[in-house]
Every structure is written in structure tokens, then in C-alpha cells.
Protein backbone atom coordinates (compact mmCIF):
# COMPACT_ATOMS: atom_id res chain seq x y z
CA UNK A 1 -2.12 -109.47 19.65
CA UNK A 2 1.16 -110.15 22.44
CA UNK A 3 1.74 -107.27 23.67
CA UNK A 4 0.09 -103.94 23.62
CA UNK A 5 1.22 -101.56 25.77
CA UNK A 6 -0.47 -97.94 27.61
CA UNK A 7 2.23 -96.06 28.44
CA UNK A 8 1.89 -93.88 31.66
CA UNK A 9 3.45 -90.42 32.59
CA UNK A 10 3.13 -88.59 35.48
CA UNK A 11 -0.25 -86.06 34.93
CA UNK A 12 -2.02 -88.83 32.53
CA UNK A 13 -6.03 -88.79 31.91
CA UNK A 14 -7.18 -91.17 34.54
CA UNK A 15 -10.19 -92.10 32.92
CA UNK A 16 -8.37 -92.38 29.45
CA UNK A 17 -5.83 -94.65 30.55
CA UNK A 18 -7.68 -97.16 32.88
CA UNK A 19 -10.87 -97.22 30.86
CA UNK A 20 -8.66 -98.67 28.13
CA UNK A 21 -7.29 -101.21 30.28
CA UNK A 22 -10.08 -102.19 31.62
CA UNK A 23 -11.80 -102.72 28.34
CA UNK A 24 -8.87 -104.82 26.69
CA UNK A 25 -8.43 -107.34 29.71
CA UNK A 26 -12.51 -107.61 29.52
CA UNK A 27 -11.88 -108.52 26.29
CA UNK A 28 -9.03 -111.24 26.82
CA UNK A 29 -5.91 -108.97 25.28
CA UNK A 30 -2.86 -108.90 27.77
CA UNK A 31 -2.35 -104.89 27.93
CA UNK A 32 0.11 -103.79 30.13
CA UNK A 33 0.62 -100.22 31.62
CA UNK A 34 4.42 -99.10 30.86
CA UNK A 35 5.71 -96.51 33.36
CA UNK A 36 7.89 -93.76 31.29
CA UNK A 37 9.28 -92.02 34.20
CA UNK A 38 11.85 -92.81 36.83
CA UNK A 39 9.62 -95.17 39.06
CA UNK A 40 6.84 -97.55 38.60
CA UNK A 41 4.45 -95.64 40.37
CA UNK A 42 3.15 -92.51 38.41
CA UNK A 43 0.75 -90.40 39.59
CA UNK A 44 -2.52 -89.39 37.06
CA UNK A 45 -3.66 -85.48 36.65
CA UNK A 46 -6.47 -86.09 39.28
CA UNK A 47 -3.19 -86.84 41.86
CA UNK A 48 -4.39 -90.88 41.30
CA UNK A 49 -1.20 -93.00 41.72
CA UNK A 50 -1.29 -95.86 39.79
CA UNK A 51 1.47 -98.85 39.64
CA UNK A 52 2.12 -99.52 36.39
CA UNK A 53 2.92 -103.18 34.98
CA UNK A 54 6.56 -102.67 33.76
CA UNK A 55 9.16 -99.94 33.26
CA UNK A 56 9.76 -98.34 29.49
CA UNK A 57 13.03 -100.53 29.67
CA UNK A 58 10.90 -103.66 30.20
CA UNK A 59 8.46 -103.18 27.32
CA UNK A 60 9.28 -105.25 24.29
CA UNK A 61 8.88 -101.77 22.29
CA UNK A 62 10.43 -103.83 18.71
CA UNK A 63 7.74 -106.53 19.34
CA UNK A 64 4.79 -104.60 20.03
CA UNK A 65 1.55 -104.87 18.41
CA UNK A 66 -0.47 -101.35 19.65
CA UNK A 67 0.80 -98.74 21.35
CA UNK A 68 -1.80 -96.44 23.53
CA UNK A 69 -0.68 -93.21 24.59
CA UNK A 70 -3.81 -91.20 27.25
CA UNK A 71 -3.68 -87.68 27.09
CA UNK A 72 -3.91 -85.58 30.01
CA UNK A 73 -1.07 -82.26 29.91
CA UNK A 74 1.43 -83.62 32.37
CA UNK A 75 1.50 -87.16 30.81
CA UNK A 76 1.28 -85.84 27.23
CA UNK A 77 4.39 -83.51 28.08
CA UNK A 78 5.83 -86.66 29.36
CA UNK A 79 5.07 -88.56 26.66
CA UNK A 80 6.76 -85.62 24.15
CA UNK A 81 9.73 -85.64 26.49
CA UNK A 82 10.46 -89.47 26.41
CA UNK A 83 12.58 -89.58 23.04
CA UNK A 84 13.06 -93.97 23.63
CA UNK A 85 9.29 -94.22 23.10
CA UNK A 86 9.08 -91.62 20.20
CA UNK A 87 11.48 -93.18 18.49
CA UNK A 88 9.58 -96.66 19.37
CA UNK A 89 6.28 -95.02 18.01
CA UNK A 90 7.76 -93.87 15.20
CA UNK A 91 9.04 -96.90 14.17
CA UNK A 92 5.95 -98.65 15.38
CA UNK A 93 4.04 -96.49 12.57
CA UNK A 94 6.38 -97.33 10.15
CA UNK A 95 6.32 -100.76 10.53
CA UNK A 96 2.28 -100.38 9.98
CA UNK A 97 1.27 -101.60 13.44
CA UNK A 98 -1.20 -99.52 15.87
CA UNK A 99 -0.47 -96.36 17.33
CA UNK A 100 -3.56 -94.71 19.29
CA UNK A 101 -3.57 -91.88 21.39
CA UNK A 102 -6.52 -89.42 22.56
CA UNK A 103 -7.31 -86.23 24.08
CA UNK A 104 -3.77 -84.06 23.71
CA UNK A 105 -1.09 -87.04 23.01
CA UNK A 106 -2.37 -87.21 19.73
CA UNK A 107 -0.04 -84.33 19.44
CA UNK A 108 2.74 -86.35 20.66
CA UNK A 109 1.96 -88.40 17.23
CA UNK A 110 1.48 -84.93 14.80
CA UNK A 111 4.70 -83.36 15.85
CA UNK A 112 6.82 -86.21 15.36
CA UNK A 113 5.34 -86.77 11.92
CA UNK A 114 3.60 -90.04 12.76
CA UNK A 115 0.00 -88.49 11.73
CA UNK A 116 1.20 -87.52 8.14
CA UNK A 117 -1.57 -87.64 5.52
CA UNK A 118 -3.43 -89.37 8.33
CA UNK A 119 -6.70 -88.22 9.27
CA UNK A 120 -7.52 -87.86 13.03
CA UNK A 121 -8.82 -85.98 15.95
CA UNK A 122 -7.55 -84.32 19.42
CA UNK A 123 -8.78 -82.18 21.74
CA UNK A 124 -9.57 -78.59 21.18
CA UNK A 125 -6.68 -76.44 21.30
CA UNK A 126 -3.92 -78.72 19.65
CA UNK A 127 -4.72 -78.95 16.33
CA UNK A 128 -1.61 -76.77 15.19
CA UNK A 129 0.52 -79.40 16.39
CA UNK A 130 -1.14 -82.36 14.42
CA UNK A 131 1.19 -81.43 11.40
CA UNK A 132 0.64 -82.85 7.90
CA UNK A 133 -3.32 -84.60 9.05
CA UNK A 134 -6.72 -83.65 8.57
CA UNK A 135 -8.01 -83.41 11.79
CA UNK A 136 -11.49 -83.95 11.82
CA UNK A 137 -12.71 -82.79 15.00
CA UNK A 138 -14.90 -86.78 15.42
CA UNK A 139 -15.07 -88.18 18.41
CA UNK A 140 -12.75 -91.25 17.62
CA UNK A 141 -11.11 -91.31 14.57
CA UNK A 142 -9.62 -94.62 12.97
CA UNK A 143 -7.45 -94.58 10.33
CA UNK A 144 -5.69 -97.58 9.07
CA UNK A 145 -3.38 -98.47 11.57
CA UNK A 146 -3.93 -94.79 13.64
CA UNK A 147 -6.75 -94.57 16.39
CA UNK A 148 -7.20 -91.20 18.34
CA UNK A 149 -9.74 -89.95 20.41
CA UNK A 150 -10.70 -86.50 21.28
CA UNK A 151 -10.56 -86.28 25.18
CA UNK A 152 -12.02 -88.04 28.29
CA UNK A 153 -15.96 -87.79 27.57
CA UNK A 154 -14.84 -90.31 24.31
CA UNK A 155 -12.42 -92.80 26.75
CA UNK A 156 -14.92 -95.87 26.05
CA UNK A 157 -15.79 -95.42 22.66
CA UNK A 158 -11.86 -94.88 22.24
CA UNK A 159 -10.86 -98.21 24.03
CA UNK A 160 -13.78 -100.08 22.14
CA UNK A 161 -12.06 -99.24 18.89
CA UNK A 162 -8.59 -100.71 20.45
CA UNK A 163 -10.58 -103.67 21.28
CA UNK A 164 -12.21 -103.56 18.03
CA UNK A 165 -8.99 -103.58 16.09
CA UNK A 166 -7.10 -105.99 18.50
CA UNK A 167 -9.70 -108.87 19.01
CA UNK A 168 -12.32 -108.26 16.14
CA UNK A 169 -16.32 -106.41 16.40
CA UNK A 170 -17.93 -109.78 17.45
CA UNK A 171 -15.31 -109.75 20.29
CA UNK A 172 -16.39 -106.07 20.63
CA UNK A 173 -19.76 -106.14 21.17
CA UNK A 174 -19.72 -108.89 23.29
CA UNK A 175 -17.78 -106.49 26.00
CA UNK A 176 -20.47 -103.64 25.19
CA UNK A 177 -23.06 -105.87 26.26
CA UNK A 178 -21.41 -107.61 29.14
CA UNK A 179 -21.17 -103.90 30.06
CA UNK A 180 -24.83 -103.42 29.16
CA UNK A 181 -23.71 -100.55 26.66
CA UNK A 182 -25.55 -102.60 24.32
């Protein structure tokens, strides 16, 4: 996979968000964080200011292979506000390439329809807004082409399943026992 993309708004899940990065560059993929708001540097729920690798208007959105959306309130918010990369992950969906999210941006992906007849998870308190799935209340939930996780306590099993699905298992477990998870 090119190009797979995090995309950052301000109030994201630290641990979400970086614990995927960090597990897809262990892993060889070239993820890059995309800043959706007005300035490169966005600032995480836990006041954490990250600098992300390109602006939304950089991101080759049309020639993307995964799109990762952390939770987090502010940056889910964020996320629902930002109708360029709804659109892109609805399009994304449709063109049956990978859109993940966990903890509360899974909602981001249920009200905009992308979750329909999909299962998958979030966390507690937004399954009204994951319209037309069955969400299962698992840990990490992959479905075809849809990953989600349920909230920070799940951010590495979440970002081993990205790995999983963008370099292979063998790749996989190789990172979970580099990181003696394994």
C-alpha cells in the first residue's frame, strides 16, 4: 500500500492515533498523519501537539489505499465537521478500499452511511449513531474492507489489524514480536 493516511483533528485520542503510526512505519508502510484543520500543528485531547505530515489539501485522498480516523470527542467532531474528507471516505468505501476508525469516529463512518450492513464496534455511548450496522460491542472488529476499534485500551490490537491488512499476518507478527507482544 502508497499511501495510507491518519487524519488528525484538534482533541484526537493520543494513544489511538500515534500507536497506529508507530505500528505501520515498524512495519515498513509509509503512513502519514493528515492535519484536517487550519494548521499543521493540532493539538490531541490530552493538550499533546503533534505536527502532522501534510495538510487535508496535500493528501492524495482519490489515490489512497486506508484511511484511519482516531477517536477522541474533539477530533471525532472534527472529523464529522470536515465534509472534503467525508466525502473522500465515502468514496473511499465505495471504491472497496480501507476505512478504519476506533473509539467514537466510528460514528463519523455510521452517520454518513459508510457502515451499512457492516458489522463493527465503537465505544460505549455511540451506538445510535452507527446507522444501518450490527455493532458488536468486540474489541476490534474487521469487516471486509471496514476496521474499527472500540476505544484507547484496544489502540494496538487496532493498529495490528491495519498492519495486518496492509502488509500481511507474517509481516504482523513479526512487529508483535519485535515488540515482544509475542
Amino acid at each position: 500500500m502508497k499511501n495510507i493516511y491518519v487524519f488528525l483533528g484538534n482533541g484526537f485520542e493520543t494513544v489511538e492515533a500515534l500507536t497506529a503510526v508507530d505500528v505501520l512505519r515498524r512495519g515498513g508502510t509509509d503512513v502519514k498523519t493528515v492535519s484536517i484543520m487550519d494548521d499543521i500543528r493540532v493539538v490531541s485531547s490530552h493538550n499533546i501537539e503533534v505536527k502532522a505530515d501534510i495538510m487535508l489539501a496535500d493528501a492524495k485522498l482519490d489515490d489512497s489505499d486506508m484511511m484511519i480516523l482516531p477517536g477522541g470527542l474533539g477530533g471525532t467532531n472534527n472529523i464529522k465537521a470536515c465534509e472534503p474528507l467525508i466525502d473522500a471516505l465515502k468514496k473511499q468505501a465505495a471504491a472497496g478500499k480501507y476505512v478504519c476508525a476506533i473509539c467514537a469516529a466510528p460514528s463519523a463512518l455510521g452517520i454518513s452511511g459508510i457502515l451499512k450492513g457492516k458489522k463493527a464496534t465503537v465505544y460505549p455511548g455511540f451506538e445510535d449513531e452507527m446507522k444501518g450496522c450490527e455493532c458488536t460491542g468486540e474489541k476490534v472488529v474487521v469487516d471486509g474492507k471496514i476496521i474499527t476499534g472500540k476505544g484507547p485500551g484496544m489502540a494496538m490490537e487496532f493498529a495490528f489489524a491495519l498492519l495486518a491488512a496492509a502488509k500481511g499476518q507474517e509481516c504482523a507478527k513479526r512487529i508483535k514480536e519485535d515488540m515482544l507482544l509475542e
